[in-house]
Structure formats: C-alpha cells, structure tokens
C-alpha atoms as a PDB file:
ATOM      1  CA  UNK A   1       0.000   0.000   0.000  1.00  0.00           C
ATOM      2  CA  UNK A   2       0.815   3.659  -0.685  1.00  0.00           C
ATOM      3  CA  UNK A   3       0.043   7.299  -0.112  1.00  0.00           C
ATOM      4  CA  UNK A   4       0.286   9.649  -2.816  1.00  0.00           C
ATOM      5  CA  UNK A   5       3.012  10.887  -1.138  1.00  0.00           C
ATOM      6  CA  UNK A   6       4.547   6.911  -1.344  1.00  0.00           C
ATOM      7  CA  UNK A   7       4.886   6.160   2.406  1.00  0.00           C
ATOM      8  CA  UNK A   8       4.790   2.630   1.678  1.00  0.00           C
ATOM      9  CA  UNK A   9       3.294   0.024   4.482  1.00  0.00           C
ATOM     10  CA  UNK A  10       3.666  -3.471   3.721  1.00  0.00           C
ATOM     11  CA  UNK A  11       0.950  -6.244   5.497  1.00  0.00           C
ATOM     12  CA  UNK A  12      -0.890  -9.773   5.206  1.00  0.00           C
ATOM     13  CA  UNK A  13      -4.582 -10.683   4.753  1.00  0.00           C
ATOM     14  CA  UNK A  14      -6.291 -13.230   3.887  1.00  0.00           C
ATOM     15  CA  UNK A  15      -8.948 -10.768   2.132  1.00  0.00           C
ATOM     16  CA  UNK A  16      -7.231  -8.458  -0.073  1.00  0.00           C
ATOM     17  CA  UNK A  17      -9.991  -6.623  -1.234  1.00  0.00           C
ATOM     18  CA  UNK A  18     -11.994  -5.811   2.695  1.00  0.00           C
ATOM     19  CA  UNK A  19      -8.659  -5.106   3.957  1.00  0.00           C
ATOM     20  CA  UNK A  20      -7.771  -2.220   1.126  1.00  0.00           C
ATOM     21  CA  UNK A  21     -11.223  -1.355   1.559  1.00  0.00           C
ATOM     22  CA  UNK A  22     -10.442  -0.671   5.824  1.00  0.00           C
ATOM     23  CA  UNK A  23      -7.305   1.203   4.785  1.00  0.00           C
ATOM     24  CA  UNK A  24      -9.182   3.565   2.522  1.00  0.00           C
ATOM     25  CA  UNK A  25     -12.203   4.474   4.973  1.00  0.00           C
ATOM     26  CA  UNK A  26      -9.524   4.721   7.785  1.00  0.00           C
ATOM     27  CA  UNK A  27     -11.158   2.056   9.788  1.00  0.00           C
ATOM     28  CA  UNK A  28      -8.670   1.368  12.081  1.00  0.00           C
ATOM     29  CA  UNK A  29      -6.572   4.324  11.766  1.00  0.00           C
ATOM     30  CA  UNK A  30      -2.972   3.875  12.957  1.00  0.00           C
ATOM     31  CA  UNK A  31       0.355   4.115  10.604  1.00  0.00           C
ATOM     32  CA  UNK A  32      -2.014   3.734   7.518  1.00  0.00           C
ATOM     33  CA  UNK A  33      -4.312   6.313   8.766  1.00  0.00           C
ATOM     34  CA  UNK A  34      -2.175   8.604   9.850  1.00  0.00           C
ATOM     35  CA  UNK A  35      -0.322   8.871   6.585  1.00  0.00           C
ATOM     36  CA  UNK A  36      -3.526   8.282   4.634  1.00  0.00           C
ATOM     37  CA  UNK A  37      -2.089   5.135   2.312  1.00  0.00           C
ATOM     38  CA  UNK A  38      -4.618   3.853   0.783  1.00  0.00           C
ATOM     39  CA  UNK A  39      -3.547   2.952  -2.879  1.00  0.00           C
ATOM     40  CA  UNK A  40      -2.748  -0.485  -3.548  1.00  0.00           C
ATOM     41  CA  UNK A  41       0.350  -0.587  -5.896  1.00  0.00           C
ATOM     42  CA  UNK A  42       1.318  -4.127  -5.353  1.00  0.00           C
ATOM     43  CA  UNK A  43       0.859  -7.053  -3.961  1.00  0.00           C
ATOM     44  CA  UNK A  44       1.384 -11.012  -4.121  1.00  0.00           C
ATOM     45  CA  UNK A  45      -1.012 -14.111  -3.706  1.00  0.00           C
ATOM     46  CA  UNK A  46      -0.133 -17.186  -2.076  1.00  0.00           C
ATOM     47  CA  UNK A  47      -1.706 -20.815  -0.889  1.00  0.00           C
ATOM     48  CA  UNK A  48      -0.132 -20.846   2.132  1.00  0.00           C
ATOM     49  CA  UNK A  49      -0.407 -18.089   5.654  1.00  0.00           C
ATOM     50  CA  UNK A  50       2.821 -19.232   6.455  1.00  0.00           C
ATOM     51  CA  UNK A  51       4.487 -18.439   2.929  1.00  0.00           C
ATOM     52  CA  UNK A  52       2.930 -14.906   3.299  1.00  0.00           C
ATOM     53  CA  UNK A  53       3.982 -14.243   6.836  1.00  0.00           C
ATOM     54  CA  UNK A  54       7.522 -14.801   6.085  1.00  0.00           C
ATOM     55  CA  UNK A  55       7.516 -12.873   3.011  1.00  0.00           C
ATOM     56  CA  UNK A  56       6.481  -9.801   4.567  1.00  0.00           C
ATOM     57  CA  UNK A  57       8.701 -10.228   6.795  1.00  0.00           C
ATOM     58  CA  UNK A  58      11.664 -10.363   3.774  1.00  0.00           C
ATOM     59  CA  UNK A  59       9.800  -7.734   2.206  1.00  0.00           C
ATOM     60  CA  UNK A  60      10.455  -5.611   5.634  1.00  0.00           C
ATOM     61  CA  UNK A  61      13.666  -6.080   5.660  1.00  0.00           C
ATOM     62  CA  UNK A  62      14.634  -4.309   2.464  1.00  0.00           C
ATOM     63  CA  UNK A  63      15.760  -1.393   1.834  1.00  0.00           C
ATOM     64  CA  UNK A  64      13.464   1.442   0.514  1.00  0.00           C
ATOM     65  CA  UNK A  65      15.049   1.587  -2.467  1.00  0.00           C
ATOM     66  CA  UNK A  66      14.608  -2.272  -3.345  1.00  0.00           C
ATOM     67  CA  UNK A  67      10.866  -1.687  -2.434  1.00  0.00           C
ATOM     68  CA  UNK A  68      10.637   1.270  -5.294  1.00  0.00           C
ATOM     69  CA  UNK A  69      12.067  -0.751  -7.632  1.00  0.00           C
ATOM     70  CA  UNK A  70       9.618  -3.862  -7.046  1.00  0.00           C
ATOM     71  CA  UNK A  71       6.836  -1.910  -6.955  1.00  0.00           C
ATOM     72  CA  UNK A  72       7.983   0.259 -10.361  1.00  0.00           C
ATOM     73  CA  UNK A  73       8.800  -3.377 -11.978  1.00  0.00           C
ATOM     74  CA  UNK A  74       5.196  -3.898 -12.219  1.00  0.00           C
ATOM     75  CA  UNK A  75       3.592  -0.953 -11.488  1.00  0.00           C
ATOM     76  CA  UNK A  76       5.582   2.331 -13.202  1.00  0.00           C
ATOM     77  CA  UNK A  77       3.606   4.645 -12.769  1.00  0.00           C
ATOM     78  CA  UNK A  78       1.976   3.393  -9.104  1.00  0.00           C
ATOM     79  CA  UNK A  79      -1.309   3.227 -10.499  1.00  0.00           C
ATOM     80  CA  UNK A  80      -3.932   2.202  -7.498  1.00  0.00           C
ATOM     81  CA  UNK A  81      -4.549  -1.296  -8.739  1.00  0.00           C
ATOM     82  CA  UNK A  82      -7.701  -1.636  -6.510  1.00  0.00           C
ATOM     83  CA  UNK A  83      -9.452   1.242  -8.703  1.00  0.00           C
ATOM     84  CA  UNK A  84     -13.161   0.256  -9.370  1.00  0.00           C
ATOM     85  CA  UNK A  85     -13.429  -2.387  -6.950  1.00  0.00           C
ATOM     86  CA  UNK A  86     -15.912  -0.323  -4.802  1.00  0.00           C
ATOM     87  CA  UNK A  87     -17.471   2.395  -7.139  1.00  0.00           C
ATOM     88  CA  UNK A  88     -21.513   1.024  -8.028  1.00  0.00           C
ATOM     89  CA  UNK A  89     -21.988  -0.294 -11.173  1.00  0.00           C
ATOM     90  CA  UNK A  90     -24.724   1.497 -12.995  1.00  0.00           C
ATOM     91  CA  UNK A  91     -26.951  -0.076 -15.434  1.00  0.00           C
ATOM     92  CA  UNK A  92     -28.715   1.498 -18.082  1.00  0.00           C
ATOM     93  CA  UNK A  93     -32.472   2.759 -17.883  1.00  0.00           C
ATOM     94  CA  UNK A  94     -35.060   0.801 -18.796  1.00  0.00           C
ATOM     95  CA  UNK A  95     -36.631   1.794 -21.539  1.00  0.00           C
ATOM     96  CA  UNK A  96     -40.482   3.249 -21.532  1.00  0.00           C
ATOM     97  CA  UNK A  97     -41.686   2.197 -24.237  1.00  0.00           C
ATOM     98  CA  UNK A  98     -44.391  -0.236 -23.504  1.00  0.00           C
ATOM     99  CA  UNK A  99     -43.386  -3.921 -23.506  1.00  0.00           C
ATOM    100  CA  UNK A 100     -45.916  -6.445 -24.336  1.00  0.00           C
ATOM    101  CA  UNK A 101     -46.799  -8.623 -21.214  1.00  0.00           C
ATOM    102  CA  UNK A 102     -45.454 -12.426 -21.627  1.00  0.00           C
ATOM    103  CA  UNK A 103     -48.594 -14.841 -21.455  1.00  0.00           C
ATOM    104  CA  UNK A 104     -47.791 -15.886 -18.070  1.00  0.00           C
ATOM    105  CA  UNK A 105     -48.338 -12.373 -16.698  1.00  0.00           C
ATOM    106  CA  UNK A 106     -51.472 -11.445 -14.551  1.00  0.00           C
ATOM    107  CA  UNK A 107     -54.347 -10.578 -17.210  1.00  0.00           C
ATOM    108  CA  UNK A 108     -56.196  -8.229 -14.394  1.00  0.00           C
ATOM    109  CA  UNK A 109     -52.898  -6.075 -14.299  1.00  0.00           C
ATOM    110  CA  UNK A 110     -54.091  -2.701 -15.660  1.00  0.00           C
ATOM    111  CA  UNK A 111     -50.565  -1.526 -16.365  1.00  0.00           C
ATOM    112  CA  UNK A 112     -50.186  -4.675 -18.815  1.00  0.00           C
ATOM    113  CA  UNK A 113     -52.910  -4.139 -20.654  1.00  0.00           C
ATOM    114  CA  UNK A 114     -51.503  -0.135 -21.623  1.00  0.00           C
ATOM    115  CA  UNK A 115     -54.069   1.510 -19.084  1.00  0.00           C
ATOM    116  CA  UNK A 116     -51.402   2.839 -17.019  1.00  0.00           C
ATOM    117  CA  UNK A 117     -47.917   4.131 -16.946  1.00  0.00           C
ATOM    118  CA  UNK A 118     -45.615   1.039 -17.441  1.00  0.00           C
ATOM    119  CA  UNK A 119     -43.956  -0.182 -14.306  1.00  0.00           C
ATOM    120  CA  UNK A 120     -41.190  -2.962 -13.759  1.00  0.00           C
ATOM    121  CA  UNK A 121     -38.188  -3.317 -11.959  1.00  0.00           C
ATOM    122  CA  UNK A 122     -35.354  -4.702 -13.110  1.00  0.00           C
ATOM    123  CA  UNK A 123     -33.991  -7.259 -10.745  1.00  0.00           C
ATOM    124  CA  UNK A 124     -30.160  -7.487 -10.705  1.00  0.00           C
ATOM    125  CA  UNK A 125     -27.517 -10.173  -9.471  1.00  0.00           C
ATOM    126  CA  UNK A 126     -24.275  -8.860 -10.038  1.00  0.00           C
ATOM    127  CA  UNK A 127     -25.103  -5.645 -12.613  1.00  0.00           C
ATOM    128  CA  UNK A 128     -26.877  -7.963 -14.958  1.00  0.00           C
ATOM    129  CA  UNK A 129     -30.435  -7.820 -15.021  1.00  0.00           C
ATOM    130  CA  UNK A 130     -31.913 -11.461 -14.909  1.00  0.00           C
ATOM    131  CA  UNK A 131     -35.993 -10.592 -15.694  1.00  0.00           C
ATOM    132  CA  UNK A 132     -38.714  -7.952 -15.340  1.00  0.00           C
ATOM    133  CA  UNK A 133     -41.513  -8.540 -13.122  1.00  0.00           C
ATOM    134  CA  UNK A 134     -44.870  -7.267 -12.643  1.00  0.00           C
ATOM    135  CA  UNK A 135     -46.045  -4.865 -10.066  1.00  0.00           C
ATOM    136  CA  UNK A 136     -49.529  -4.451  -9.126  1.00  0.00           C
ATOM    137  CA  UNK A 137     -50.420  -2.428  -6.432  1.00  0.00           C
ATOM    138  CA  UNK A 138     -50.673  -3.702  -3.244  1.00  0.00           C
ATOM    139  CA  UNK A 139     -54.226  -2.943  -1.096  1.00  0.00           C
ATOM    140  CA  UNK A 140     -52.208  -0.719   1.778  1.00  0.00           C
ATOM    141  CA  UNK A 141     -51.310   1.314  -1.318  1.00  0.00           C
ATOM    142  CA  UNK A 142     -47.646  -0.166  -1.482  1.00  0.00           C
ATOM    143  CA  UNK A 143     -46.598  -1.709  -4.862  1.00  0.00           C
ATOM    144  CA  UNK A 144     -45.601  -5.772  -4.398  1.00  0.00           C
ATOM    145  CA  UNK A 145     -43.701  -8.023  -6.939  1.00  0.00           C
ATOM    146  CA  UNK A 146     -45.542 -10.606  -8.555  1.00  0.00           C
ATOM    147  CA  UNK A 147     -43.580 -13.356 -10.703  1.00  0.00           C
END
C-alpha cells in the first residue's frame, strides 16, 4: 500500500480486497491512517499463511530503495490497482416504451394491458439484469412483486 506521497506500508490478509477497503475508509486508523495510504500498488497471492507471513517479513527487511524498484517493476507509474473495486456499477435505464406482457403475466394487471404508466423493476444479481416482473399495487397502497 501507498500514499500519494509513497509512504509505503507493507501487510498480510487473507482478504485483499476488505482489507484495502479498511485502509481507505480509515477504519482502524494507525500508521495507515495517519499517513492516509490507501492505494494499492502491489501485492502477491499465495496458498499458504505461512508463505505470506515470512515474506512480509523479507519484504520488511529491504531497503526502501529495493521496495521502489519492485513496486515500479510492475507498477511504473503506481497506479492504485484496486481502482473500481468499490465504485456502483450502474446499469442502463429501462426503456419506456411499452413492452408487451409475456402470457404468463397477470391478465387483471391494468398496467399490462396499456391503461397505465408502465412499471417494472429490473432485478439485478451482479449488474446484470436477470428478468422484469410485474407490479400491481398492493391494497395498503404499497406496490408488491408478482412473478
């Protein structure tokens, strides 16, 4: 990890990307907080806790300059490699033009049948929107899904 101004901190987790994301909201502050480093411009994977632990202890042990050139080896211009793992993913509007209902849709819906506005709601899993669904209104005057 790194600050813009490159105060580098070196560390272990089993969760790379919740751990970045406590080092950017300053959830813990400390060192990381206090010198707000919060880019990720390197970092290696391994199977085994034990192979990590004693790497960043190596990795400790070296010299500033040996930890500039790592990074730089892979990472020139110290890019934050964990850009866009947090920003929302936004998905285009649906459009409004009406959609004819599918057959299995519920013939007493009023907005099927083009005597409404057209409602639906897109339902998402992962930014991809999987179907549309009908929605009547609901008797305490609060609109409910129907398959």
């Amino acid at each position: 990890m790194s600050s813009q101004r490159r105060v580098l901190y070196i560390g272990i987790t089993s969760h790379i990307e919740r751990r970045v994301r406590q080092h950017k909201s300053h959830t813990f502050g400390g060192f990381t907080a206090k010198y707000n480093v919060t880019n990720l411009v390197y970092f290696e994977r391994y199977s085994y806790a034990m192979k990590a632990i004693r790497r960043e202890k190596e990795l400790k042990d070296w010299r500033r300059e040996k930890k500039v050139a790592l990074i730089e080896a892979s990472n020139p211009k110290w890019r934050d490699l964990s850009y866009g793992w947090y920003q929302p993913t936004r998905l285009p509007p649906l459009r409004k033009t009406f959609l004819a209902p599918p057959l299995s849709c519920h013939p007493e819906c009023a907005r099927w049948r083009g005597e409404g506005p057209y409602d639906a709601c897109g339902i998402t899993t992962g930014g991809v929107i999987e179907s549309l669904k009908c929605l009547l209104p609901h008797p305490g005057g609060v609109a409910e899904l129907h398959p």
